[in-house]
PDB file of N, CA and C in Angstrom:
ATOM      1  N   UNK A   1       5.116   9.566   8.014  1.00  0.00           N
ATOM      2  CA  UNK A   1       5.913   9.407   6.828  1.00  0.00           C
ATOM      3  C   UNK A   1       6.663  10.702   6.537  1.00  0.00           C
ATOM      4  N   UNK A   2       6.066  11.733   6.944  1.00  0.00           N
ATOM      5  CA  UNK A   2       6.366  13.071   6.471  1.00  0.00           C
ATOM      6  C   UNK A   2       7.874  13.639   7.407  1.00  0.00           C
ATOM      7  N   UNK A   3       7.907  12.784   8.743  1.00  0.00           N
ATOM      8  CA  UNK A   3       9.127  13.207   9.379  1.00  0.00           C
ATOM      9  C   UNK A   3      10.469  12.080   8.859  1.00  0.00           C
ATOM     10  N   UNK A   4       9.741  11.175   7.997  1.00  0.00           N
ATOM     11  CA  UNK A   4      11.140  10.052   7.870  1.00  0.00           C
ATOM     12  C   UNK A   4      11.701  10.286   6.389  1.00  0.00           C
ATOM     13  N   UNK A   5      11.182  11.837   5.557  1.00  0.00           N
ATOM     14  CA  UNK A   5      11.726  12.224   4.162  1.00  0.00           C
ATOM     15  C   UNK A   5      12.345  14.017   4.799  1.00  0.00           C
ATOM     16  N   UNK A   6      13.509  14.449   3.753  1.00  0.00           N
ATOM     17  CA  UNK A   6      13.189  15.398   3.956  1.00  0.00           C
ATOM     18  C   UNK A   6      12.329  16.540   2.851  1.00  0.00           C
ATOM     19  N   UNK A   7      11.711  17.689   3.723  1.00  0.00           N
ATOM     20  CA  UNK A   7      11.483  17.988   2.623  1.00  0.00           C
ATOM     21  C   UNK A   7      11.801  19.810   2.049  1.00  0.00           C
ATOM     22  N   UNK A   8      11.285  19.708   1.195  1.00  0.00           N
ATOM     23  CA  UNK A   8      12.091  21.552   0.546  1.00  0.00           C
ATOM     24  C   UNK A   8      11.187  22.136   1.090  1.00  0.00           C
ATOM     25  N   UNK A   9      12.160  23.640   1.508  1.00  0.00           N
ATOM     26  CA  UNK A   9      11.729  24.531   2.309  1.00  0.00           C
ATOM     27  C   UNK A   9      10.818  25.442   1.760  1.00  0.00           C
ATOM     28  N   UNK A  10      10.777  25.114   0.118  1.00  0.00           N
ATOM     29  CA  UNK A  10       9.697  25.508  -0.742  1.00  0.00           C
ATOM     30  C   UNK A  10       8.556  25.087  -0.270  1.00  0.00           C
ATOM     31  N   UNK A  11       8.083  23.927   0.014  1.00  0.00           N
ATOM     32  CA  UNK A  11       6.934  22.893   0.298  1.00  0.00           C
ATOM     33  C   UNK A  11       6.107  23.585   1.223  1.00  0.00           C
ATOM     34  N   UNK A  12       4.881  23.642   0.803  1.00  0.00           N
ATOM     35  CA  UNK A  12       3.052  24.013   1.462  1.00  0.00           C
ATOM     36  C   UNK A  12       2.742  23.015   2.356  1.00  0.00           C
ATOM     37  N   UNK A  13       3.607  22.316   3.403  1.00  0.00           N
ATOM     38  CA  UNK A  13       2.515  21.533   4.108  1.00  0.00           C
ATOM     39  C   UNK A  13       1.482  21.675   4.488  1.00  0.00           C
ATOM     40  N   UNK A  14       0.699  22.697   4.704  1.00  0.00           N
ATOM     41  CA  UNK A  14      -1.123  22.190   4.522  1.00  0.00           C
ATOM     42  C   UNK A  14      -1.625  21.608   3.424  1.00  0.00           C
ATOM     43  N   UNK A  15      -1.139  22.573   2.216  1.00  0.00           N
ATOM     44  CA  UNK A  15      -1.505  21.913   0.650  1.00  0.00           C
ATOM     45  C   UNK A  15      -1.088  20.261   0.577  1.00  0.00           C
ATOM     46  N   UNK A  16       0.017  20.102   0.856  1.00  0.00           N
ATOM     47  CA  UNK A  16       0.657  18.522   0.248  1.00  0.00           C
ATOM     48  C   UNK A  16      -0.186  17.688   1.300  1.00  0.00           C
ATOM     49  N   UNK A  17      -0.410  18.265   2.417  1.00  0.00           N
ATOM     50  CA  UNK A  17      -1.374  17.124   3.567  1.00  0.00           C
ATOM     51  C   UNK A  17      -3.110  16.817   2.905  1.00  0.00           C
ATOM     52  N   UNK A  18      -3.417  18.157   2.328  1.00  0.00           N
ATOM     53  CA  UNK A  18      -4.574  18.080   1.820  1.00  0.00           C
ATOM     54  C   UNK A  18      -4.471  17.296   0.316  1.00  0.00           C
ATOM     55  N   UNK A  19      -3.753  17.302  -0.730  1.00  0.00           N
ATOM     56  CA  UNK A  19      -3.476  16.608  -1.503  1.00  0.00           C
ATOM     57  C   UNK A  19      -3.825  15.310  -0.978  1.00  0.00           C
ATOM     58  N   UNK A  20      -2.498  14.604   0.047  1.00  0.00           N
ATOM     59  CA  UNK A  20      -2.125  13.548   0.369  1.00  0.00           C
ATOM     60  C   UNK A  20      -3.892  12.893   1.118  1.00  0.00           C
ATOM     61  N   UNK A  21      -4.446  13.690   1.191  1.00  0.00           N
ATOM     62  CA  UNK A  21      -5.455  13.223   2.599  1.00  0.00           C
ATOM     63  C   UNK A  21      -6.579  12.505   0.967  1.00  0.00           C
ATOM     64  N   UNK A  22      -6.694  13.525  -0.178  1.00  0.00           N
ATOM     65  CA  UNK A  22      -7.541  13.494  -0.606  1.00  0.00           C
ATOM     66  C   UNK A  22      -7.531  12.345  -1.644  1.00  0.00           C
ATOM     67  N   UNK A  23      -6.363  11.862  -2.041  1.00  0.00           N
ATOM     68  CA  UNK A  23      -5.468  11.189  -2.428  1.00  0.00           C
ATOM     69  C   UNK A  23      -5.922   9.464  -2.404  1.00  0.00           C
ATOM     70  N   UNK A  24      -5.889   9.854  -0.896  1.00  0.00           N
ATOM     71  CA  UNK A  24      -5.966   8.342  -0.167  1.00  0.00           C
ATOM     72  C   UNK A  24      -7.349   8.345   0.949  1.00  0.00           C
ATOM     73  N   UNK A  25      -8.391   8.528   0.668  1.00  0.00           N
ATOM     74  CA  UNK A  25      -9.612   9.122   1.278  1.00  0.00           C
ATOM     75  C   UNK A  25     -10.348   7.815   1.309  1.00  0.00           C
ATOM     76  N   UNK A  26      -9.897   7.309   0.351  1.00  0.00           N
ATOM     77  CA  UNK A  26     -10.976   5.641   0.062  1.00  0.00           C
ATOM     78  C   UNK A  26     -10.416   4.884   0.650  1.00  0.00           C
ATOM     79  N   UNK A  27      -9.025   4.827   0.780  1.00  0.00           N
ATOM     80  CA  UNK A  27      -8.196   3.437   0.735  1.00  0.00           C
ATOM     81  C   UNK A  27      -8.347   2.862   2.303  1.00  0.00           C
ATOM     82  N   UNK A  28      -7.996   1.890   2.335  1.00  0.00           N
ATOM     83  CA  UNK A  28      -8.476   0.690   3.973  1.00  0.00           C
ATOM     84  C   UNK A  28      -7.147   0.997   4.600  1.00  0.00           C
ATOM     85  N   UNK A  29      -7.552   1.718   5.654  1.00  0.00           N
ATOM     86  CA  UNK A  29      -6.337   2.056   6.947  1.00  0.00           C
ATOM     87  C   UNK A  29      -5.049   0.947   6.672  1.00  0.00           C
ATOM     88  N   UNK A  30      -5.703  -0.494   6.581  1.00  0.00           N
ATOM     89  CA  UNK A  30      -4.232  -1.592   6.425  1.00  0.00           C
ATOM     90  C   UNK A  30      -3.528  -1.253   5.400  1.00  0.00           C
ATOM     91  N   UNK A  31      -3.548  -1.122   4.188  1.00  0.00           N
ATOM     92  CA  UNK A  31      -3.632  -0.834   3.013  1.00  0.00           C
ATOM     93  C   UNK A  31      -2.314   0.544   3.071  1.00  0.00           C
ATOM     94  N   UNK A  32      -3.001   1.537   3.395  1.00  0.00           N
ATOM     95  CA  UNK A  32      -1.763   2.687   3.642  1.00  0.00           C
ATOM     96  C   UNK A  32      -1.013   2.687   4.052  1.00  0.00           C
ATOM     97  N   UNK A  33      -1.066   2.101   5.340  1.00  0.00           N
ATOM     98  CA  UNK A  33      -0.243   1.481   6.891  1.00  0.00           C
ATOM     99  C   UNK A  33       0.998   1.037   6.015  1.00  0.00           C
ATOM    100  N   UNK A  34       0.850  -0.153   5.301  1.00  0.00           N
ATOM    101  CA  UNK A  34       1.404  -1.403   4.411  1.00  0.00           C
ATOM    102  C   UNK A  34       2.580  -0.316   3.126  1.00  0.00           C
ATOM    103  N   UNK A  35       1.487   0.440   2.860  1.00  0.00           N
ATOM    104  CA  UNK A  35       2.228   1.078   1.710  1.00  0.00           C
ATOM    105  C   UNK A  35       3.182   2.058   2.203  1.00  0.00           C
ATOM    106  N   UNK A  36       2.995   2.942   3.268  1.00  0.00           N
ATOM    107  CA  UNK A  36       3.523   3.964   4.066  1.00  0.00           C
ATOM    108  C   UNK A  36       5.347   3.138   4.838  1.00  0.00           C
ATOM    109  N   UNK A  37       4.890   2.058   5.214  1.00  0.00           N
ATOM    110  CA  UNK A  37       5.736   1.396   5.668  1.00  0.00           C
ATOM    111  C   UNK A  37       7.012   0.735   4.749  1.00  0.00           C
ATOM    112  N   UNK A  38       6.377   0.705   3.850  1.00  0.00           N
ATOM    113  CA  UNK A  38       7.065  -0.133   2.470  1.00  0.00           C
ATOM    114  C   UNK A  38       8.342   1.089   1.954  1.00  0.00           C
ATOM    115  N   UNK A  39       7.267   2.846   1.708  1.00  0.00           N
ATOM    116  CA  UNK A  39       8.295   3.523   1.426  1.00  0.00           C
ATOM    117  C   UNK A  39       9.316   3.857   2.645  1.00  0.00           C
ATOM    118  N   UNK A  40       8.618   3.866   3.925  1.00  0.00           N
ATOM    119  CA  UNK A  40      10.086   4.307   4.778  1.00  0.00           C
ATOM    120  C   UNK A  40      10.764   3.146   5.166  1.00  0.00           C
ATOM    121  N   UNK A  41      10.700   2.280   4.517  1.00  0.00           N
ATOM    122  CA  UNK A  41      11.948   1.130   4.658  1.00  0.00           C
ATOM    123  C   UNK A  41      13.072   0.884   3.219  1.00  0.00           C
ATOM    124  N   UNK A  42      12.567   1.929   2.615  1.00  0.00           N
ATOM    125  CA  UNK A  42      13.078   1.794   0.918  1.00  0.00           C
ATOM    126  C   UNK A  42      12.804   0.777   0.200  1.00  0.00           C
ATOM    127  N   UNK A  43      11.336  -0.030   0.605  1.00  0.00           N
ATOM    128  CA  UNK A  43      11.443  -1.364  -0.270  1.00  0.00           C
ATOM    129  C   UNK A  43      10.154  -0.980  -1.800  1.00  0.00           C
ATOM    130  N   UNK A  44       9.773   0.215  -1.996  1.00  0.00           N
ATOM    131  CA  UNK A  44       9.431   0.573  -3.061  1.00  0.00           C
ATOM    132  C   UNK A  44      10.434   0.949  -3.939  1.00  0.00           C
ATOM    133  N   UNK A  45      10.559   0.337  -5.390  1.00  0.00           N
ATOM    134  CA  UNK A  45      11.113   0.631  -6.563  1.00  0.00           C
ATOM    135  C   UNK A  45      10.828   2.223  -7.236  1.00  0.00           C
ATOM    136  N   UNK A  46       9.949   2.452  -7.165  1.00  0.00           N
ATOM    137  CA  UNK A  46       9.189   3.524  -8.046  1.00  0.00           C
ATOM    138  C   UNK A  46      10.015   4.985  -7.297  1.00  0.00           C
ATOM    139  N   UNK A  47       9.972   6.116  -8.427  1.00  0.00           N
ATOM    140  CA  UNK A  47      10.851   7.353  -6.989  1.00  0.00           C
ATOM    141  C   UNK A  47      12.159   7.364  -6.892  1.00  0.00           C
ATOM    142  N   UNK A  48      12.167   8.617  -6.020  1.00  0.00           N
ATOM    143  CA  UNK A  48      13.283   8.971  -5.603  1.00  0.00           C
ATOM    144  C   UNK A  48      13.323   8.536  -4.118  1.00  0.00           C
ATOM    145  N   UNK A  49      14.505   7.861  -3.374  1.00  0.00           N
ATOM    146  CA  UNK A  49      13.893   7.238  -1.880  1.00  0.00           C
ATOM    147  C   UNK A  49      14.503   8.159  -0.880  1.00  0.00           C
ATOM    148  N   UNK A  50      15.348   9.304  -1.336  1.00  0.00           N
ATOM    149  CA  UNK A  50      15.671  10.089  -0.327  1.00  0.00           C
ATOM    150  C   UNK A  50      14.493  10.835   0.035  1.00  0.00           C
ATOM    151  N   UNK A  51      13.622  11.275  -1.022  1.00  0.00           N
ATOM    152  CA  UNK A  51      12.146  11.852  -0.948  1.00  0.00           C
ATOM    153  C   UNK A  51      10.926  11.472  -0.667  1.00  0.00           C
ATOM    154  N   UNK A  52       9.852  12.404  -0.271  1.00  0.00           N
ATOM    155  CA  UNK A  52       9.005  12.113   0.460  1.00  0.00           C
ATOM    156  C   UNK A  52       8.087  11.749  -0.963  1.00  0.00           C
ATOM    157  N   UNK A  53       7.543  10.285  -0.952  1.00  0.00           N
ATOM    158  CA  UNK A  53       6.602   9.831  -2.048  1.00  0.00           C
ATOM    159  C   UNK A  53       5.665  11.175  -2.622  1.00  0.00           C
ATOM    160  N   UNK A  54       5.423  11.220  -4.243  1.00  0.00           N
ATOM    161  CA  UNK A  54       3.876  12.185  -4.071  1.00  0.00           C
ATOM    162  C   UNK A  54       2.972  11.268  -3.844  1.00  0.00           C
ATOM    163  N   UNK A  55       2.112  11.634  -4.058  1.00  0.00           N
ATOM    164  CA  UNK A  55       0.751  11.219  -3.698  1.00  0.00           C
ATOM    165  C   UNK A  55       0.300  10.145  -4.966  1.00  0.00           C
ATOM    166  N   UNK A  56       0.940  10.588  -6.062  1.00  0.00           N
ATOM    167  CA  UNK A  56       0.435   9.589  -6.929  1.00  0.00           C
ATOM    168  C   UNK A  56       0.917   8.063  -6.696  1.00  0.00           C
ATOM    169  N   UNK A  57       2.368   8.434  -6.259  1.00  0.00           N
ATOM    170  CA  UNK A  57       3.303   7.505  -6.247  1.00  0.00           C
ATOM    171  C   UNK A  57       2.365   6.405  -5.091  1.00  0.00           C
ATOM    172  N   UNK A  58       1.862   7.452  -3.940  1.00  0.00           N
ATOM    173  CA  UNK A  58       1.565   6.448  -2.446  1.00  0.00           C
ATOM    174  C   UNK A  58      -0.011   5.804  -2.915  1.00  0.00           C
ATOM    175  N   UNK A  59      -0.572   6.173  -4.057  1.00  0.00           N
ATOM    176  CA  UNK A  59      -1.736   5.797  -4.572  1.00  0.00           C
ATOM    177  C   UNK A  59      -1.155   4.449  -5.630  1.00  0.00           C
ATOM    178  N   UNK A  60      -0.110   4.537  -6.196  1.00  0.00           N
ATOM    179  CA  UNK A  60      -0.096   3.195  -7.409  1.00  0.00           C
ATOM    180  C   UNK A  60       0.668   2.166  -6.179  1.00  0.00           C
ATOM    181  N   UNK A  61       1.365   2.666  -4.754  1.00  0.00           N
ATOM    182  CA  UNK A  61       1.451   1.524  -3.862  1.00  0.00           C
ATOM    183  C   UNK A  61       0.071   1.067  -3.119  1.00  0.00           C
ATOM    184  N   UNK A  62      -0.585   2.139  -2.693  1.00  0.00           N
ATOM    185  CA  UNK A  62      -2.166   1.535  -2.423  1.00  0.00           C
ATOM    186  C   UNK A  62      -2.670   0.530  -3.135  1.00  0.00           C
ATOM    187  N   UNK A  63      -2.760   1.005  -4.815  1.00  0.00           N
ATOM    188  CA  UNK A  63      -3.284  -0.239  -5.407  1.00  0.00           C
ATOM    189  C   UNK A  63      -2.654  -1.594  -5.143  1.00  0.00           C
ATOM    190  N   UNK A  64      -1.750  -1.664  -5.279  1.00  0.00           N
ATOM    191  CA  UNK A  64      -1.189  -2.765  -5.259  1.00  0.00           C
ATOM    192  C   UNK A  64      -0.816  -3.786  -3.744  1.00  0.00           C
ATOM    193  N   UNK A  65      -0.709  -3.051  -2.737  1.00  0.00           N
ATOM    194  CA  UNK A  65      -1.308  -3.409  -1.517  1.00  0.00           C
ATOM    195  C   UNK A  65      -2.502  -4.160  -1.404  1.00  0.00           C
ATOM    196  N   UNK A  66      -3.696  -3.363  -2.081  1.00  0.00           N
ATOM    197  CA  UNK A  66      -4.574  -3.460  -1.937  1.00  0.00           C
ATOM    198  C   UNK A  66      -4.842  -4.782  -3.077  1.00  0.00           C
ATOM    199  N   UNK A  67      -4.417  -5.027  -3.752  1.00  0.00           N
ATOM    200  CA  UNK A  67      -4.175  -5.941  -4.888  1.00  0.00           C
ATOM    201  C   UNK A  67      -4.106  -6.877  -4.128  1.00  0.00           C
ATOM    202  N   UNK A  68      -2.794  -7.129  -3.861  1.00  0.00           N
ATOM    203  CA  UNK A  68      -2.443  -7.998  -3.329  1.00  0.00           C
ATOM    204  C   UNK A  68      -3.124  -8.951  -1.846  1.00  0.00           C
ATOM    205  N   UNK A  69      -3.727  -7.998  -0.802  1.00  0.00           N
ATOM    206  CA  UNK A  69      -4.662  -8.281   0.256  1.00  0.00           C
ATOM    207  C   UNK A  69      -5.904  -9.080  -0.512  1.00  0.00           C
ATOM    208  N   UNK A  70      -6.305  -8.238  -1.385  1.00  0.00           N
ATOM    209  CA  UNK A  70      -7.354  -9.427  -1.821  1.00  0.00           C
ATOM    210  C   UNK A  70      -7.479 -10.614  -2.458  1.00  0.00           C
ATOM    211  N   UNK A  71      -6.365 -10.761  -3.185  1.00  0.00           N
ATOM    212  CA  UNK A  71      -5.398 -12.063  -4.082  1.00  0.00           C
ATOM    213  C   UNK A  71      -5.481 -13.126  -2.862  1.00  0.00           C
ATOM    214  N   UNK A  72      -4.903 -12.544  -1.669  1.00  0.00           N
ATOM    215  CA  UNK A  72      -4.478 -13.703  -0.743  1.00  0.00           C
ATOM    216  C   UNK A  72      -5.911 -13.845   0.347  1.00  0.00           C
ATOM    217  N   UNK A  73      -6.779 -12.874   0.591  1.00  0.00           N
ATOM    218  CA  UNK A  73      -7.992 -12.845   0.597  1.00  0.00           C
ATOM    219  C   UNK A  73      -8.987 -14.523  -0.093  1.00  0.00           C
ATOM    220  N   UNK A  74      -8.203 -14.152  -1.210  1.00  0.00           N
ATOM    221  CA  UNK A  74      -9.307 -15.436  -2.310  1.00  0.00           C
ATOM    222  C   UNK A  74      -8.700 -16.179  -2.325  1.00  0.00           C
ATOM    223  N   UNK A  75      -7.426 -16.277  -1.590  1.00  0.00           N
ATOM    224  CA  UNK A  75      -6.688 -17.903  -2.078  1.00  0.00           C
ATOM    225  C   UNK A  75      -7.161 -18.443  -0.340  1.00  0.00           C
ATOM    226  N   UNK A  76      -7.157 -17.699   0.080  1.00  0.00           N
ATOM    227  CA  UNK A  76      -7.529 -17.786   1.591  1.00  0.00           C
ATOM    228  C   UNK A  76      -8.937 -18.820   1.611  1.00  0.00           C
ATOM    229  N   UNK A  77     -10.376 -18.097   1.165  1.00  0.00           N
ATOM    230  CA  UNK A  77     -11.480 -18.067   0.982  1.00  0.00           C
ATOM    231  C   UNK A  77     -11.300 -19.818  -0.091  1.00  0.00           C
ATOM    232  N   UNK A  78     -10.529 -19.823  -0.786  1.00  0.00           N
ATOM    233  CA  UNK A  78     -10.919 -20.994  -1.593  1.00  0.00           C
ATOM    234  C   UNK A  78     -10.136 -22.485  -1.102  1.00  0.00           C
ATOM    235  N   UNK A  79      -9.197 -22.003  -0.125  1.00  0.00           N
ATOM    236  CA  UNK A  79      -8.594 -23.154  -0.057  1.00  0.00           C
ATOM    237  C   UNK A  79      -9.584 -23.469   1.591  1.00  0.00           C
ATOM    238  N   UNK A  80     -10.727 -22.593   1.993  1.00  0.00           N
ATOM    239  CA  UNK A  80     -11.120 -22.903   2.690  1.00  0.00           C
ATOM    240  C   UNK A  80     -12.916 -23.546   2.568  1.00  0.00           C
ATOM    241  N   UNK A  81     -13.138 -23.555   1.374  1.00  0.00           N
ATOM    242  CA  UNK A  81     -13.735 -24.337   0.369  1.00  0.00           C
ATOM    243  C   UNK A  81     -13.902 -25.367   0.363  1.00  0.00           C
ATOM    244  N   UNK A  82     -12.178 -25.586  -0.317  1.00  0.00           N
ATOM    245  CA  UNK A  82     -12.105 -27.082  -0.932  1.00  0.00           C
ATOM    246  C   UNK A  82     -12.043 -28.238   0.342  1.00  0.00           C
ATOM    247  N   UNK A  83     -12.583 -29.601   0.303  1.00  0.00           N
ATOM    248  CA  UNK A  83     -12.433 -30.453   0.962  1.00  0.00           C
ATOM    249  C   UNK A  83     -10.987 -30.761   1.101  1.00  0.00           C
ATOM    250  N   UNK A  84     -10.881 -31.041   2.744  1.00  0.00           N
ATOM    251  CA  UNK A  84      -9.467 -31.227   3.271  1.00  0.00           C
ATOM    252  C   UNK A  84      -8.857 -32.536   2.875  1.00  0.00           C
ATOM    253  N   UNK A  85      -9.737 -33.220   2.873  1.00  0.00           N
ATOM    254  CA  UNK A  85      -9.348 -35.265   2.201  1.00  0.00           C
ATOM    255  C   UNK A  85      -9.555 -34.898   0.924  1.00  0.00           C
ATOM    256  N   UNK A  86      -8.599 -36.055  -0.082  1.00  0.00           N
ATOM    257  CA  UNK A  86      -8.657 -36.329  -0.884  1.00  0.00           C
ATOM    258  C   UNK A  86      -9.123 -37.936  -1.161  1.00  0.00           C
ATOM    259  N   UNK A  87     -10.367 -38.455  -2.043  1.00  0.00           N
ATOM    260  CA  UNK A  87     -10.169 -39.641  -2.227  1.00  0.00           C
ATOM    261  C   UNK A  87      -9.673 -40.094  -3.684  1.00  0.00           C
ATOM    262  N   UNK A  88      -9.066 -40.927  -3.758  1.00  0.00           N
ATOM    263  CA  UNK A  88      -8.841 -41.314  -4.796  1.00  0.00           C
ATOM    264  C   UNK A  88      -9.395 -42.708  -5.465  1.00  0.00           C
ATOM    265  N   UNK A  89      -9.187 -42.752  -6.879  1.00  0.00           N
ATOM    266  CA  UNK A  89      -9.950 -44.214  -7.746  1.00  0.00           C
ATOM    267  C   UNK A  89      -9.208 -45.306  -6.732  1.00  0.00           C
ATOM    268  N   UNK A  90     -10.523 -45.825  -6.180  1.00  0.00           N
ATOM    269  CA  UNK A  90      -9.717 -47.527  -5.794  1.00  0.00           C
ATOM    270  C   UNK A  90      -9.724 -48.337  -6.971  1.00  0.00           C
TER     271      UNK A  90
END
């Protein structure tokens, strides 16, 4: 992600990697993958998109990644539940 923004020549990359690492330490490899991908295609709203996400920013797309995986997770899980026939009143 870090080669597809640019960034200021001010910038600590060890610090912002350690931020970024610590950031996202919990989150499920798919989950980041998903979110990481989302900002270098510009399809996140949130931000500036010439710039490299902070960390908070790549954490409120985690959640919601992650939101979302499990939403379809349970619609998954329930429609595999319910009986495939329906009978109805004769």
């Amino acid at each position: 992600m870090f080669s597809c923004f640019p960034q200021s020549a001010l910038t600590d990359v060890d610090m912002q990697m350690r931020g970024y690492l610590s950031a996202v330490q919990e989150a499920e490899l798919v989950d980041l993958q998903s979110a990481i991908q989302r900002f270098m295609r510009g399809e996140v709203k949130t931000g500036n998109a010439q710039f490299c996400p902070s960390s908070a920013q790549l954490c409120i797309e985690l959640r919601e990644r992650r939101a979302i995986r499990e939403l379809l997770a349970r619609r998954a899980a329930g429609m595999l539940a319910q009986p495939t026939g329906r009978r109805g009143a004769a």
